[in-house]
N, C-alpha and C. Protein backbone atom coordinates (compact mmCIF):
# COMPACT_ATOMS: atom_id res chain seq x y z
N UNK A 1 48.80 -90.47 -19.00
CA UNK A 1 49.38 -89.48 -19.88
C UNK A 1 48.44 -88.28 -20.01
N UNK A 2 48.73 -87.31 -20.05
CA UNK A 2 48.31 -85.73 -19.81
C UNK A 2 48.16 -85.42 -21.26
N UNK A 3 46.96 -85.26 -21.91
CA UNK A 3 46.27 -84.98 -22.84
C UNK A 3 46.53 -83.58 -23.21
N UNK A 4 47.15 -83.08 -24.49
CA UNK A 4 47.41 -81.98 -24.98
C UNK A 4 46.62 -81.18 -25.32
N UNK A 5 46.24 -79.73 -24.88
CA UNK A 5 44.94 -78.96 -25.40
C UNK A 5 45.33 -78.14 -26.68
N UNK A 6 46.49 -78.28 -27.16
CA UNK A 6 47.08 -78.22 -28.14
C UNK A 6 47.97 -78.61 -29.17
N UNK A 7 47.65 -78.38 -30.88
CA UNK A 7 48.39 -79.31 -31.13
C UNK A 7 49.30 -78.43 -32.31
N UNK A 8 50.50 -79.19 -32.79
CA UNK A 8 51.57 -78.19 -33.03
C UNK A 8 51.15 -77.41 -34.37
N UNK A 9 49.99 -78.07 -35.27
CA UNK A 9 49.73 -76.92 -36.54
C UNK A 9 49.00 -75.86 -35.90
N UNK A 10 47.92 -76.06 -35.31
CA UNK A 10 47.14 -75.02 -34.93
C UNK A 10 47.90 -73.76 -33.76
N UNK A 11 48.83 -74.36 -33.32
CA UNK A 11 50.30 -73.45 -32.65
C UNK A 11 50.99 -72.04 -33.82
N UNK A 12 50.78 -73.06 -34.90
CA UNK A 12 51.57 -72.54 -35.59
C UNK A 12 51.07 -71.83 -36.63
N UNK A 13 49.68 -72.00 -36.65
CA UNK A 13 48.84 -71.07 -37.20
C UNK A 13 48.41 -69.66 -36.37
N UNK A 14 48.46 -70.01 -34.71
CA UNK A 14 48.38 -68.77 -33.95
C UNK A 14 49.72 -68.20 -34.04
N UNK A 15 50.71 -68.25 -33.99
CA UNK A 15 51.84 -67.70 -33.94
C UNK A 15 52.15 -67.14 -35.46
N UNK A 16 51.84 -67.66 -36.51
CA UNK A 16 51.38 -66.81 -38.10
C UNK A 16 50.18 -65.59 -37.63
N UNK A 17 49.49 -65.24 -37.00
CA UNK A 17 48.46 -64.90 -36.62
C UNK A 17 49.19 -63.47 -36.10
N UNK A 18 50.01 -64.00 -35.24
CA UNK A 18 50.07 -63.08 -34.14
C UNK A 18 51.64 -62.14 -34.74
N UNK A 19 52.35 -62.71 -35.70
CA UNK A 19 53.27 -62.64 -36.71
C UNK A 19 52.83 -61.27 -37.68
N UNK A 20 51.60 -61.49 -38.02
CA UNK A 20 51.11 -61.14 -38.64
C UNK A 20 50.17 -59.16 -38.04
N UNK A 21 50.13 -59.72 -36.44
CA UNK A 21 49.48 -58.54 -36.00
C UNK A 21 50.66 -57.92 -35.37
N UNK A 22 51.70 -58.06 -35.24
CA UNK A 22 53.16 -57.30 -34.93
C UNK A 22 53.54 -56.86 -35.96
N UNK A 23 53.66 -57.45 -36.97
CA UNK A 23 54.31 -56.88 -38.40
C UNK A 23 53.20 -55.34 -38.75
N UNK A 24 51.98 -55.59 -38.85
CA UNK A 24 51.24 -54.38 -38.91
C UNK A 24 51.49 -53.54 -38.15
N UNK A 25 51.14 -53.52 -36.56
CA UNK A 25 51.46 -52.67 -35.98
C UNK A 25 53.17 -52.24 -35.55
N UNK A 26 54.39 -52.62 -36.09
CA UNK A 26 55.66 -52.17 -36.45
C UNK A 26 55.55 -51.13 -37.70
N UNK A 27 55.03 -51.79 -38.97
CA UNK A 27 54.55 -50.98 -39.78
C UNK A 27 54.11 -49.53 -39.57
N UNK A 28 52.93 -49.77 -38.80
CA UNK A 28 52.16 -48.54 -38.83
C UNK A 28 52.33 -47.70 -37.27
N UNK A 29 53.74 -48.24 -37.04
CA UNK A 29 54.46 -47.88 -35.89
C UNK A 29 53.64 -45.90 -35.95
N UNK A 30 54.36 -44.99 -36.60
CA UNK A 30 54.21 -43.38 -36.91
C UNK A 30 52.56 -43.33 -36.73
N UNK A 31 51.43 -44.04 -37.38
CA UNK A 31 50.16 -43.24 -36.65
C UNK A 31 49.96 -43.19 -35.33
N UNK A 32 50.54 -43.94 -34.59
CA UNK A 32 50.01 -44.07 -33.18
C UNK A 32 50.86 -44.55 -32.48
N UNK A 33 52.37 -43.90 -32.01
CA UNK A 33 53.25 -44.64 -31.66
C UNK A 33 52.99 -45.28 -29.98
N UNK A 34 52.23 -44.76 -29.24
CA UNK A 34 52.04 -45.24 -27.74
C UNK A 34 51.23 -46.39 -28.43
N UNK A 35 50.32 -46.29 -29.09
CA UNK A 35 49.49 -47.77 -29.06
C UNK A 35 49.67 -48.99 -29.66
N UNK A 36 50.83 -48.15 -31.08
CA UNK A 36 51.26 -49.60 -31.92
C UNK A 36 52.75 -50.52 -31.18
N UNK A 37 53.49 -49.51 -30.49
CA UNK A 37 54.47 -49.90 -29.60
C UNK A 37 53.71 -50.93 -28.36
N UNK A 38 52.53 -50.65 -27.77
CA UNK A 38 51.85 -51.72 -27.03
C UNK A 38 51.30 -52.61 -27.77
N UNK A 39 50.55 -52.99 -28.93
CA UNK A 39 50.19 -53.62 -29.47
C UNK A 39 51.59 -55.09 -30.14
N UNK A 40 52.67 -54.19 -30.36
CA UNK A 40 54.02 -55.02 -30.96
C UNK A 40 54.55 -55.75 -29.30
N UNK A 41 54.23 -54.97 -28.41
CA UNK A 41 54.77 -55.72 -27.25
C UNK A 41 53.56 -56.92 -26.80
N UNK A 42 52.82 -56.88 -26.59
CA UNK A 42 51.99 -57.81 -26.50
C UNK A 42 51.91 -59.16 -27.53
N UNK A 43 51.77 -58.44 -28.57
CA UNK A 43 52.32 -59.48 -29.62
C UNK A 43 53.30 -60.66 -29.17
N UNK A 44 54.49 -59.76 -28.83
CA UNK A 44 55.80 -59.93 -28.77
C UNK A 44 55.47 -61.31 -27.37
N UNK A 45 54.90 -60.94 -26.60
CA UNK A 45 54.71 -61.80 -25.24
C UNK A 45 53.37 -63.02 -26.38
N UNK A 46 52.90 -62.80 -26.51
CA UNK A 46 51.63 -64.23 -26.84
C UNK A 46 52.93 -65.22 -27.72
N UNK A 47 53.29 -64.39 -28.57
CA UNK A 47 54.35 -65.25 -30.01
C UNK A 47 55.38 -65.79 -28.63
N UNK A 48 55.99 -65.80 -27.72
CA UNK A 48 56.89 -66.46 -26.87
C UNK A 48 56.08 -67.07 -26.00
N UNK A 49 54.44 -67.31 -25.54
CA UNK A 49 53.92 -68.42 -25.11
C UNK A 49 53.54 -69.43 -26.07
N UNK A 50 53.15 -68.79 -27.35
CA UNK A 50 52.74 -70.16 -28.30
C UNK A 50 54.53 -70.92 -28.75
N UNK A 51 55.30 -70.30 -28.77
CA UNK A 51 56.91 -70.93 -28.66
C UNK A 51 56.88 -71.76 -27.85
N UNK A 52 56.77 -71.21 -26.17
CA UNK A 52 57.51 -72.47 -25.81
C UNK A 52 55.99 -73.39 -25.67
N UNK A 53 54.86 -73.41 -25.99
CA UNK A 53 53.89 -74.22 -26.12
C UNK A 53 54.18 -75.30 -26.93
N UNK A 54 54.58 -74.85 -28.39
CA UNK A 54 54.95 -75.34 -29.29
C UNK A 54 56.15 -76.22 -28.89
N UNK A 55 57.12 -75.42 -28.18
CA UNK A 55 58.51 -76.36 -27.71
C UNK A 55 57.59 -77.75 -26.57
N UNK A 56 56.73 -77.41 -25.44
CA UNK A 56 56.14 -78.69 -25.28
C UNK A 56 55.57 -79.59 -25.75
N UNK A 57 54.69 -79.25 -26.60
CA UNK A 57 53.99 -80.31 -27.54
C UNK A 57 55.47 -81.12 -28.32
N UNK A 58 56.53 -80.54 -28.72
CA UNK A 58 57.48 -81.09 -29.52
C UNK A 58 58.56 -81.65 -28.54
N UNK A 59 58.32 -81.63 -26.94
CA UNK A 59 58.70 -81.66 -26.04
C UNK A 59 60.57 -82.07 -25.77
N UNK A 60 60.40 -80.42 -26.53
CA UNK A 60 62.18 -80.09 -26.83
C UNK A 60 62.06 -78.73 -26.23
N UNK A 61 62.63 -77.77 -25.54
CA UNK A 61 63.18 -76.77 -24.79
C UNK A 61 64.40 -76.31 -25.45
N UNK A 62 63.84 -75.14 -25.83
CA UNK A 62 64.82 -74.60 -26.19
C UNK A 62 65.14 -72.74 -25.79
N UNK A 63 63.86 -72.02 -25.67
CA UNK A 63 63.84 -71.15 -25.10
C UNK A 63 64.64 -70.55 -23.33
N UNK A 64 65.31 -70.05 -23.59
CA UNK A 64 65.87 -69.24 -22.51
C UNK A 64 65.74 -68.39 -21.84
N UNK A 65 64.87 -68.47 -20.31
CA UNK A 65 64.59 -67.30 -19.80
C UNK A 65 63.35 -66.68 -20.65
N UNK A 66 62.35 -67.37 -20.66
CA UNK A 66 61.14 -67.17 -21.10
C UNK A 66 60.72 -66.01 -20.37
N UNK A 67 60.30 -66.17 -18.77
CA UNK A 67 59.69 -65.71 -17.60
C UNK A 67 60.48 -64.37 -18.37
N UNK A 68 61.44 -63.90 -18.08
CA UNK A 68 62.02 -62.60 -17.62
C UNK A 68 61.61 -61.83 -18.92
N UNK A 69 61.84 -62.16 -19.94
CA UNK A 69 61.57 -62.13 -21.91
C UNK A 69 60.11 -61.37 -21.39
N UNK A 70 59.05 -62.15 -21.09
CA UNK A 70 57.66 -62.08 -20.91
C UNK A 70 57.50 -60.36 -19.75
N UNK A 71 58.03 -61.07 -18.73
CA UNK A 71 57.52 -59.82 -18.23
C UNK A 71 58.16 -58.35 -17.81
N UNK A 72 59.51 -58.66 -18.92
CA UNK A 72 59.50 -56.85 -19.38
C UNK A 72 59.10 -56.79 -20.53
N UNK A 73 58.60 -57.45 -21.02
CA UNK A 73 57.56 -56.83 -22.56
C UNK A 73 56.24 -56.65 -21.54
N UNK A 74 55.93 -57.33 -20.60
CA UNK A 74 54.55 -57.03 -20.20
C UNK A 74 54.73 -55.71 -19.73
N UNK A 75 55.61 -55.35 -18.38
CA UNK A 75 56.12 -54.24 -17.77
C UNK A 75 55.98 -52.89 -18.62
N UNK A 76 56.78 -53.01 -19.67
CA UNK A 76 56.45 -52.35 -21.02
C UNK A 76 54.94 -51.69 -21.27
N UNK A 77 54.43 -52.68 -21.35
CA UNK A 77 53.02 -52.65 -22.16
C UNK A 77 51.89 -51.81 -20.39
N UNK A 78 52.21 -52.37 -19.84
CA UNK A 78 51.54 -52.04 -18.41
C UNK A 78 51.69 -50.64 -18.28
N UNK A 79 53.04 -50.31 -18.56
CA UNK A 79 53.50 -48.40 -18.46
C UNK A 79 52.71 -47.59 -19.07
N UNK A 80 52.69 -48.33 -20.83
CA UNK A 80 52.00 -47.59 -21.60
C UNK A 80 50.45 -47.40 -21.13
N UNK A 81 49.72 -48.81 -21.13
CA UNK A 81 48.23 -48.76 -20.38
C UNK A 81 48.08 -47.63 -19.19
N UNK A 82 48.98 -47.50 -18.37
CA UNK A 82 48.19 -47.15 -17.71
C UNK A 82 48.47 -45.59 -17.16
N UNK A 83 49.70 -45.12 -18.18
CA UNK A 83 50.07 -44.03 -18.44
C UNK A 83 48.77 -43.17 -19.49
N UNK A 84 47.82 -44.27 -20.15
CA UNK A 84 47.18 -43.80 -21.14
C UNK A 84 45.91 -43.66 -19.96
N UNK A 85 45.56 -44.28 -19.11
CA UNK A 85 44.53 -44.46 -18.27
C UNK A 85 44.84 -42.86 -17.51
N UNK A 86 46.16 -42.71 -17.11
CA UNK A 86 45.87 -41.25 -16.13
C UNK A 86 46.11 -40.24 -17.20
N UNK A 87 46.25 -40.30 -17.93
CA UNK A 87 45.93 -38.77 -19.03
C UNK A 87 44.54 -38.88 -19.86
N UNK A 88 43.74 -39.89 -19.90
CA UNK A 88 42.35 -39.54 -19.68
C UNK A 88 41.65 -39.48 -18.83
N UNK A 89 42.31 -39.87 -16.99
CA UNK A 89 41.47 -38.96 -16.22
C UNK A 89 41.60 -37.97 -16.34
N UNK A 90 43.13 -37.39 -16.41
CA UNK A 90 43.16 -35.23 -16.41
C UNK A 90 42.13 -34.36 -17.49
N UNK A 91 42.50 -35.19 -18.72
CA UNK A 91 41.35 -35.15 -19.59
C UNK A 91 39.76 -34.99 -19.54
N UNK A 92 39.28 -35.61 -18.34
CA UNK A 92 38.23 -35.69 -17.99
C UNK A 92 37.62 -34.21 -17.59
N UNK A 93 36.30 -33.29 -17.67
CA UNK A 93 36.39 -32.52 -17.68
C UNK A 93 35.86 -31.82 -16.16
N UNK A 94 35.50 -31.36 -15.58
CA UNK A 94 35.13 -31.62 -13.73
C UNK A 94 33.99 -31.03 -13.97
N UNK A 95 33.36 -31.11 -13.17
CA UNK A 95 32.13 -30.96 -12.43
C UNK A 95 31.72 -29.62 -12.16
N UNK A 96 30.39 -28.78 -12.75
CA UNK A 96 30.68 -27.91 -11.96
C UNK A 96 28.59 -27.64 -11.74
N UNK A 97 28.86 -27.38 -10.58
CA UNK A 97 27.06 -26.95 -10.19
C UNK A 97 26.65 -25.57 -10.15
């Protein structure tokens, strides 16, 4: 039998956790909307691995289409990164001798 590296309170204390860091950054959506919109998506992806984690340890399935859920919130979050990455290279100021 395959030994669990997790167990369902401490699941459910990360997923309060992570509950908790989406609700803020939804909140405080208006100071920083590129970063709190990545921050709620990321969220959004950890809270649907500790789910269906939680659904194994309780080893009931109930989630649908996890995979696809996951990676357009990642897709999402990837745009923003790295949309933020090439407007601080232009940002960057050049070189001059």
């Amino acid at each position: 039998m395959k030994k669990e590296q997790f167990d369902a309170e401490t699941l459910k204390h990360i997923r309060s956790r992570l509950d908790t860091v989406y609700s803020i950054a939804k909140k405080n959506y208006n100071d920083n909307p590129e970063l709190m919109d990545t921050i709620e998506s990321l969220a959004q992806i950890a809270i649907m691995f500790t789910n269906i984690k939680l659904q194994e340890v309780n080893d009931h399935e109930e989630t649908a289409s996890p995979q696809g859920y996951i990676l357009s919130k990642l897709s999402h979050s990837y745009s923003r990164m790295t949309e933020y990455e090439k407007q601080k290279i232009k940002d960057f100021p050049e070189w001059k001798l």
